[in-house]
C-alpha atoms as a PDB file:
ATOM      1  CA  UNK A   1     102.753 122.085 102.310  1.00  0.00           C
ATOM      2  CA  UNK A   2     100.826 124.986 103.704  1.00  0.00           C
ATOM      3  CA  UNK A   3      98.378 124.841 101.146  1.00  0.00           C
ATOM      4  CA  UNK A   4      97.836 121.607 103.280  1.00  0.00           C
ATOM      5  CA  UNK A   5      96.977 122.076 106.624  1.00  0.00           C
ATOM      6  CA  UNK A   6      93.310 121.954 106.320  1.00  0.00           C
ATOM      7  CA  UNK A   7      93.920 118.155 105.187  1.00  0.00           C
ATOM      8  CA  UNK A   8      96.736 118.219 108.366  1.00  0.00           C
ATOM      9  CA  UNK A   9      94.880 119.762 110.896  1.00  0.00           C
ATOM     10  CA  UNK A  10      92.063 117.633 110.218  1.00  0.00           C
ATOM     11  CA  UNK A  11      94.238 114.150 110.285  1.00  0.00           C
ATOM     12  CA  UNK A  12      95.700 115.618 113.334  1.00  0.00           C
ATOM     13  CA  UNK A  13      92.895 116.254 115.166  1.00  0.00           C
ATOM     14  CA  UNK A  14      91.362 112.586 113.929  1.00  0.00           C
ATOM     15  CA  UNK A  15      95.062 110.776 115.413  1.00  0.00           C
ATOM     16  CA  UNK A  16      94.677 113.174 118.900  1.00  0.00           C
ATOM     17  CA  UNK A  17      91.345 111.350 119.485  1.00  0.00           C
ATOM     18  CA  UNK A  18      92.866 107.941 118.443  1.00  0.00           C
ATOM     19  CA  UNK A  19      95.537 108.475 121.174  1.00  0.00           C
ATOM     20  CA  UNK A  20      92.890 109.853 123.949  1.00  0.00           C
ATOM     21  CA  UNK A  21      90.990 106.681 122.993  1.00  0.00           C
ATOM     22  CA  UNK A  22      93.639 104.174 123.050  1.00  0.00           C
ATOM     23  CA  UNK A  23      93.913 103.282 126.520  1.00  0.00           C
ATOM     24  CA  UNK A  24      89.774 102.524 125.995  1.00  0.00           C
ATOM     25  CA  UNK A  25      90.167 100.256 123.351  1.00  0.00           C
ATOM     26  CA  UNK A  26      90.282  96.942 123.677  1.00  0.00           C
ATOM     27  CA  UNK A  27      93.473  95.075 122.148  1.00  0.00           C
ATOM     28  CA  UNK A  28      92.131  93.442 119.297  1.00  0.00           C
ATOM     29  CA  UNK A  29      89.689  96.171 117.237  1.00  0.00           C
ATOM     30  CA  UNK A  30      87.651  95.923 113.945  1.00  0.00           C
ATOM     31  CA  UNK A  31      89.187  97.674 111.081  1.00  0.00           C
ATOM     32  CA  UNK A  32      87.440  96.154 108.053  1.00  0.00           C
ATOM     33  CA  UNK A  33      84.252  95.745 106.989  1.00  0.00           C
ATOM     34  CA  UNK A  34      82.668  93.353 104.258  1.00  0.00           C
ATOM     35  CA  UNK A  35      79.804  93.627 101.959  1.00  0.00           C
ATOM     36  CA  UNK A  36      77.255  92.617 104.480  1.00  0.00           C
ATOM     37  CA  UNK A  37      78.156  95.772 106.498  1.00  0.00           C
ATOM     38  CA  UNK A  38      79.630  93.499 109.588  1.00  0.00           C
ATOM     39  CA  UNK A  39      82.766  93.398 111.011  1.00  0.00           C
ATOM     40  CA  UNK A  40      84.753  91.141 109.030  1.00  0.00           C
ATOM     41  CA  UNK A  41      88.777  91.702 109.970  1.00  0.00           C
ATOM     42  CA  UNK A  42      90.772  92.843 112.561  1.00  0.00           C
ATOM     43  CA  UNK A  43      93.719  94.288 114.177  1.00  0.00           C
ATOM     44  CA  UNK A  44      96.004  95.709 117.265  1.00  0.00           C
ATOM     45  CA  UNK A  45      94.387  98.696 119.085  1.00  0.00           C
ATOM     46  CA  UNK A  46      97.819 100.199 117.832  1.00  0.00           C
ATOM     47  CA  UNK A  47      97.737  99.995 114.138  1.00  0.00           C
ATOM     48  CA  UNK A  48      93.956 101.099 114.275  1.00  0.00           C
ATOM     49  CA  UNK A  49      95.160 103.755 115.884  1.00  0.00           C
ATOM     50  CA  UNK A  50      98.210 105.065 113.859  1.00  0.00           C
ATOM     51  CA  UNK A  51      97.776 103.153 110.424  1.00  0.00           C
ATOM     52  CA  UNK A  52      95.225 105.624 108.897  1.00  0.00           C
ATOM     53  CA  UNK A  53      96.417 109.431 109.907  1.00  0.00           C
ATOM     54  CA  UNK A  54     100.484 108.265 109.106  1.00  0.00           C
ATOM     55  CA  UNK A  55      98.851 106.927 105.205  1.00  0.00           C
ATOM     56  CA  UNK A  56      96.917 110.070 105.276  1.00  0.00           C
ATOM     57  CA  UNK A  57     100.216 112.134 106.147  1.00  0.00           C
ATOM     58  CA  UNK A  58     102.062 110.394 103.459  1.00  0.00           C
ATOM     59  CA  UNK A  59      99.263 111.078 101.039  1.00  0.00           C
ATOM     60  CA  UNK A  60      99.476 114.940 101.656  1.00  0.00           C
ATOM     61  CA  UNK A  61     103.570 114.717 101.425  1.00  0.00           C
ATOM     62  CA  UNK A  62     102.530 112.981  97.828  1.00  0.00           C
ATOM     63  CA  UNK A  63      99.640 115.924  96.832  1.00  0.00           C
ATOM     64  CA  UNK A  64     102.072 118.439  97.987  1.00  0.00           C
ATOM     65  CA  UNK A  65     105.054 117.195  95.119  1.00  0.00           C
ATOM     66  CA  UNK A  66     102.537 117.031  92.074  1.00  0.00           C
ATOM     67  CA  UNK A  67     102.260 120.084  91.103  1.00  0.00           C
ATOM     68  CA  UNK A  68     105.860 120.452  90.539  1.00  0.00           C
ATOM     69  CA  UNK A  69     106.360 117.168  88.287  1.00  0.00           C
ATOM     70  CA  UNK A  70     103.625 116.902  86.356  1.00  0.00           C
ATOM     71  CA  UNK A  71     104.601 117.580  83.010  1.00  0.00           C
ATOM     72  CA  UNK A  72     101.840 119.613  82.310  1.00  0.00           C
ATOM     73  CA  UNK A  73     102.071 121.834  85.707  1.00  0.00           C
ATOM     74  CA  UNK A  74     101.312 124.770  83.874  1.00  0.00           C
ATOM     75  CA  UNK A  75      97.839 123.437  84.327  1.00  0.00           C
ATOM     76  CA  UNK A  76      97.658 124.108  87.753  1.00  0.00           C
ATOM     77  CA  UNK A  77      98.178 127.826  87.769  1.00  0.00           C
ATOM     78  CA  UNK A  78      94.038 127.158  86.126  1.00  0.00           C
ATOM     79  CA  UNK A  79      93.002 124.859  88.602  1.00  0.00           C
ATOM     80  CA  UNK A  80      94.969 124.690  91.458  1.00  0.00           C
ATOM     81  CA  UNK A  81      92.581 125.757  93.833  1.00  0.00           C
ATOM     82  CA  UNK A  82      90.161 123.126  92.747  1.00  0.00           C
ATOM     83  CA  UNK A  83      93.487 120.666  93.049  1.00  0.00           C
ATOM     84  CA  UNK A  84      93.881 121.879  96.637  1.00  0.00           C
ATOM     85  CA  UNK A  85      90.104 121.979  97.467  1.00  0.00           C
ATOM     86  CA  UNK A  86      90.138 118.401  96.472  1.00  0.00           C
ATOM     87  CA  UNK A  87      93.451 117.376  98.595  1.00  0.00           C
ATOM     88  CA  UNK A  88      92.481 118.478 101.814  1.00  0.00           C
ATOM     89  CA  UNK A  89      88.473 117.464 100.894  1.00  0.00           C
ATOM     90  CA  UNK A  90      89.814 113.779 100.721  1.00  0.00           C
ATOM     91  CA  UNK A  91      92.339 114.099 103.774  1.00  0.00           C
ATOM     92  CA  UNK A  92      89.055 115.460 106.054  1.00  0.00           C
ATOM     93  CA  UNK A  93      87.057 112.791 104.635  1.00  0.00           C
ATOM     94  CA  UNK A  94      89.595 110.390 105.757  1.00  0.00           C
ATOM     95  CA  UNK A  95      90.284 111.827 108.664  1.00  0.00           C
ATOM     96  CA  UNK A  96      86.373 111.519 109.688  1.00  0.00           C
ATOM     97  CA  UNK A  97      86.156 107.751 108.590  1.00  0.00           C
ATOM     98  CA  UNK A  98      89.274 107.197 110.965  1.00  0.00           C
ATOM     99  CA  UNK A  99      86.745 108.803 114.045  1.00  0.00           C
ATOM    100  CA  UNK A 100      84.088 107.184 113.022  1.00  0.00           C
ATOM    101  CA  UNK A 101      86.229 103.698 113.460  1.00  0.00           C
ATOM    102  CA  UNK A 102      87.682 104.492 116.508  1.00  0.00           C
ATOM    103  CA  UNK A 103      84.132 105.482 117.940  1.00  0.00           C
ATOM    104  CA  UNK A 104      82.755 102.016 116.908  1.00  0.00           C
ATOM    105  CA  UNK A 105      85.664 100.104 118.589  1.00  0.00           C
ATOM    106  CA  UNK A 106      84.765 102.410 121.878  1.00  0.00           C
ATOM    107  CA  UNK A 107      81.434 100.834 121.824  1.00  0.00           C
ATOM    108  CA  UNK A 108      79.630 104.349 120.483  1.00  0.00           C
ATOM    109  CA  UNK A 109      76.388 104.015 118.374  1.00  0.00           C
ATOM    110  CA  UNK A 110      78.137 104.689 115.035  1.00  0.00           C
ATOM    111  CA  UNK A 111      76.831 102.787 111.486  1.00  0.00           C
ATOM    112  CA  UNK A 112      80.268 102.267 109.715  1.00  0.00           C
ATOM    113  CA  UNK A 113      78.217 102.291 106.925  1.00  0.00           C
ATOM    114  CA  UNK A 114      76.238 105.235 106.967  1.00  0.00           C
ATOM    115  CA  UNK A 115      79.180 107.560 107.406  1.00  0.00           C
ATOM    116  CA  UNK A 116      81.111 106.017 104.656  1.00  0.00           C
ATOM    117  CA  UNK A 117      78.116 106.876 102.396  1.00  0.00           C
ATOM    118  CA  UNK A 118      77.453 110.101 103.523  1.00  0.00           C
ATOM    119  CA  UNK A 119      81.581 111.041 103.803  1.00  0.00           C
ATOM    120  CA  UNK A 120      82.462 109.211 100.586  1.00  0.00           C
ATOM    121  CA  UNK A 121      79.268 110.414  99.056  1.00  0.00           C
ATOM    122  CA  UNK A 122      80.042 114.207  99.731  1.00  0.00           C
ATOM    123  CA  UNK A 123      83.261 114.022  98.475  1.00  0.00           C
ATOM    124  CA  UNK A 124      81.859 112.721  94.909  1.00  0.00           C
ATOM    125  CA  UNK A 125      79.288 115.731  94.501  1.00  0.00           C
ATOM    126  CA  UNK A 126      81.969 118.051  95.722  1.00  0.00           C
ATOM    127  CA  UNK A 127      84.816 116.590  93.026  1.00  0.00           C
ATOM    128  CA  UNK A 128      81.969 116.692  90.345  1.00  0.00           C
ATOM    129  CA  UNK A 129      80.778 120.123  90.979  1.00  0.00           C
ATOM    130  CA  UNK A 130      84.543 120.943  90.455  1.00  0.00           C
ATOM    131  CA  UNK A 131      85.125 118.562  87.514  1.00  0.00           C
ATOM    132  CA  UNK A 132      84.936 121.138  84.850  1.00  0.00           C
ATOM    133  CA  UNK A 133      87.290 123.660  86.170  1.00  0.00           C
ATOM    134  CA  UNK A 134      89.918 120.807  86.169  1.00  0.00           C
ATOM    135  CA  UNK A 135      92.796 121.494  83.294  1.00  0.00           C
ATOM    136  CA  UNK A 136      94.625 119.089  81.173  1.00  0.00           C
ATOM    137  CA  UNK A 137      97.167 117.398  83.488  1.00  0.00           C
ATOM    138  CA  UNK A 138      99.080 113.644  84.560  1.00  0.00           C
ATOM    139  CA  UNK A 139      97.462 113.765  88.366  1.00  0.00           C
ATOM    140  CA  UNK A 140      94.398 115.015  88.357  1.00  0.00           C
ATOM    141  CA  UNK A 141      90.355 114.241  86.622  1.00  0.00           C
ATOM    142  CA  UNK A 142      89.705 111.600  84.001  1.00  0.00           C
ATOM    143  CA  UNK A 143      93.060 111.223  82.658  1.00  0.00           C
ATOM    144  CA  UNK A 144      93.003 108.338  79.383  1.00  0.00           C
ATOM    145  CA  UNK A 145      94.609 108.175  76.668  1.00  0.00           C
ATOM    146  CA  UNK A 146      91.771 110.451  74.353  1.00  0.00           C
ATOM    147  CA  UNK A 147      91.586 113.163  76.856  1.00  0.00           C
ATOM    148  CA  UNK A 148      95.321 113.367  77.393  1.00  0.00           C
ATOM    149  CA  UNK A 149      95.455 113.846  73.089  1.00  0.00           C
ATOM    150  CA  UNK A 150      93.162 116.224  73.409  1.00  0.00           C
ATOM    151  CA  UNK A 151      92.409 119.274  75.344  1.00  0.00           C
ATOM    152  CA  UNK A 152      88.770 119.363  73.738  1.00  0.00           C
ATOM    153  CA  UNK A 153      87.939 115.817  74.488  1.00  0.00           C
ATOM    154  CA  UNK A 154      89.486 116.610  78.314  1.00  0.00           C
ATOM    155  CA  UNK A 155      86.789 119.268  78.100  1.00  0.00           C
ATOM    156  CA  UNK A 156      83.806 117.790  76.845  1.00  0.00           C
ATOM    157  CA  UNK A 157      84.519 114.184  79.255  1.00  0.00           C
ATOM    158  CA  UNK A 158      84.780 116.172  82.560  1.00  0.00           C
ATOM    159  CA  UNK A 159      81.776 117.982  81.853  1.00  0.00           C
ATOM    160  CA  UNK A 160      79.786 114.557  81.954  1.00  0.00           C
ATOM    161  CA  UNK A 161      81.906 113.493  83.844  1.00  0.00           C
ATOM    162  CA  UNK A 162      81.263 115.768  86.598  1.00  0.00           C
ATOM    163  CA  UNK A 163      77.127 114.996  86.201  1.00  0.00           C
ATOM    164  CA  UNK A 164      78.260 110.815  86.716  1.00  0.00           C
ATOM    165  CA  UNK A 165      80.398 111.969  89.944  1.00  0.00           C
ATOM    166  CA  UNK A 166      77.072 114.265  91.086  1.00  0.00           C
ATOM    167  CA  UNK A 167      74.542 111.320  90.814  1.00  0.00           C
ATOM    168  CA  UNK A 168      76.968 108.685  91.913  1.00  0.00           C
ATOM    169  CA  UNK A 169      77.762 111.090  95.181  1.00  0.00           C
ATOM    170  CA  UNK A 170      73.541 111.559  95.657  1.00  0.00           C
ATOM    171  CA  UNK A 171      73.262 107.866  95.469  1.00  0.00           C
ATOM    172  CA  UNK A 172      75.790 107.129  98.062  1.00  0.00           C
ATOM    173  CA  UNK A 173      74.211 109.684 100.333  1.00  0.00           C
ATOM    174  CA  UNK A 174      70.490 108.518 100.214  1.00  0.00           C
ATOM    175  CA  UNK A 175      72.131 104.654 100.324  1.00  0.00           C
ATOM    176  CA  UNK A 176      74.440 105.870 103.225  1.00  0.00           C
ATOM    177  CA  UNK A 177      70.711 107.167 104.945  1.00  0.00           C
ATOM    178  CA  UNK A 178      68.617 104.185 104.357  1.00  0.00           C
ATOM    179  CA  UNK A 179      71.152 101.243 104.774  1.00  0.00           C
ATOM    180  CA  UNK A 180      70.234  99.088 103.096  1.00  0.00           C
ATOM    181  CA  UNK A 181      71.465  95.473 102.780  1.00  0.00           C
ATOM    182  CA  UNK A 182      72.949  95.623  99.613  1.00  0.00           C
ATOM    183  CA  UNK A 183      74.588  99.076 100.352  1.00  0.00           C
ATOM    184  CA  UNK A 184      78.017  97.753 100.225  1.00  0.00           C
ATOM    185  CA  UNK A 185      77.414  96.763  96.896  1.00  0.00           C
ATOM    186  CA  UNK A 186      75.958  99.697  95.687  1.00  0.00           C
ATOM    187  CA  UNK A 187      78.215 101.553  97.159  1.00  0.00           C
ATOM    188  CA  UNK A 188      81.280  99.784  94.401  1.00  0.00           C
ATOM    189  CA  UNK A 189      78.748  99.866  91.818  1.00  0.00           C
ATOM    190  CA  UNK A 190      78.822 103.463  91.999  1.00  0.00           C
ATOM    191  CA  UNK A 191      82.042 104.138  92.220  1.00  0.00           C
ATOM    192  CA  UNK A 192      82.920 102.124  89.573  1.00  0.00           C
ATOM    193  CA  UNK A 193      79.997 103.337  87.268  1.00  0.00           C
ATOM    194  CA  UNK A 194      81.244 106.866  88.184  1.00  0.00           C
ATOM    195  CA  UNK A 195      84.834 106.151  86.384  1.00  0.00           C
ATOM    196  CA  UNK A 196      83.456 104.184  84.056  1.00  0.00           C
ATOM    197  CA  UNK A 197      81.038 106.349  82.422  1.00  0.00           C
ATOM    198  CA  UNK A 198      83.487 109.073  81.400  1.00  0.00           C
ATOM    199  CA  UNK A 199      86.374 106.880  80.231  1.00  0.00           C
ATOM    200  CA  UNK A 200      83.830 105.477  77.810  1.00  0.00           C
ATOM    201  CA  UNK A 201      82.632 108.645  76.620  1.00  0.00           C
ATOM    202  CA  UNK A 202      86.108 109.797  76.565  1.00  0.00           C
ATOM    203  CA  UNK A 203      86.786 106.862  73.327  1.00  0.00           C
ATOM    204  CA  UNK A 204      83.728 107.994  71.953  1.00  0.00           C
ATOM    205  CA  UNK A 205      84.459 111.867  72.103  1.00  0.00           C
ATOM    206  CA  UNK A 206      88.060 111.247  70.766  1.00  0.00           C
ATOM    207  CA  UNK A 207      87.302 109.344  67.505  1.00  0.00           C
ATOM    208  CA  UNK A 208      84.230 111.469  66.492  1.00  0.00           C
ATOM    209  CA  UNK A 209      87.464 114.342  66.236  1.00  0.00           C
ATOM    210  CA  UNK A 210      89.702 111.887  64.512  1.00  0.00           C
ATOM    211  CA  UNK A 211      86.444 111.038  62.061  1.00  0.00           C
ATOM    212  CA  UNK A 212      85.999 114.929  61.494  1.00  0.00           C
ATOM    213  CA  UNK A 213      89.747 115.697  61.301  1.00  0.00           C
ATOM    214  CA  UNK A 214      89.680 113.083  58.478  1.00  0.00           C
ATOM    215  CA  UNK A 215      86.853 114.341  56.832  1.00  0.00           C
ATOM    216  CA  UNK A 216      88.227 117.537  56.592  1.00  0.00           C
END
């Protein structure tokens, strides 16, 4: 767990502020937002309070045990400090989107919005500048069934994969700046064109091998 405690110091810190805040908050709170960027469900000061840093805490507990079941964990003594870089980059990002709610619900000038962008954003150039250093394993990077068969079609779908993760991240950024109306929407359409991209390429990739393997 040590390799950790950026991710825990960082959820920490994000459920100290929830419980300085609490007695300021009033006793129903928004906690979800819909595609039009308002308000759109709600809960106890409580659970907005606690929910978030516990599943974050239970997340780390989770990223701390993969590396010792995955089947191919000799993987990770070639990428495990991109694996750890990512953890704790997705526990701080969560972490800051957990402020950011709790600041709303205290009446602060926060745009949900924007700092979902710009924190979700972030996180997708980081994870694609890293995508190529990422090694065959169960946990981690595009797994499918054509990159999991092969360790050269692992190679060759992570390094476009990491240039659709890059442009998705940029996108969610500027879109996170200029809130727009539809941002919500963009904001799934990247994310989903981000995966999406790869796993394709991934089919193609494979049977081009299987067509030359035949060949030969």
């Amino acid at each position: 767990m040590r390799k950790m405690i950026p991710g825990l110091l960082a959820l920490a810190a994000a459920l100290g502020f929830g419980i300085w805040a609490l007695p300021g908050l009033p006793a129903q709170v928004a906690s979800h937002w819909g595609l039009s960027g308002a308000p759109d469900g709600w809960s106890s000061k409580e659970t907005l309070v606690y929910l978030l840093p516990l599943f974050g805490i239970g997340i780390a507990l989770l990223l701390a045990v993969v590396p010792r079941v995955d089947p191919r964990r000799a993987s990770f003594e070639l990428h495990g400090g991109t694996y750890w870089t990512v953890a704790n980059a997705s526990l701080v990002v969560l972490a800051g989107i957990h402020v950011a709610l709790i600041a709303y619900n205290l009446g602060w000038p926060v745009r949900i919005n924007q700092i979902v962008g710009v924190a979700v954003g972030g996180l997708f150039i980081l994870i694609g500048n890293l995508m190529t250093r990422m090694r065959p394993n169960w946990f981690m990077g595009i797994r499918t069934p054509w990159t999991l068969s092969s360790d050269t079609v692992w190679r060759k779908t992570h390094r476009v994969g990491g240039y659709a993760f890059v442009v998705a991240g940029l996108l969610l950024v500027a879109m996170g700046f200029a809130q727009p109306a539809w941002f919500a929407g963009m904001l799934i359409a990247a994310a989903f064109g981000a995966a999406l991209v790869p796993v394709i390429y991934s089919y193609f990739v494979w049977r081009r091998e299987q067509e030359g393997w035949g060949r030969g």
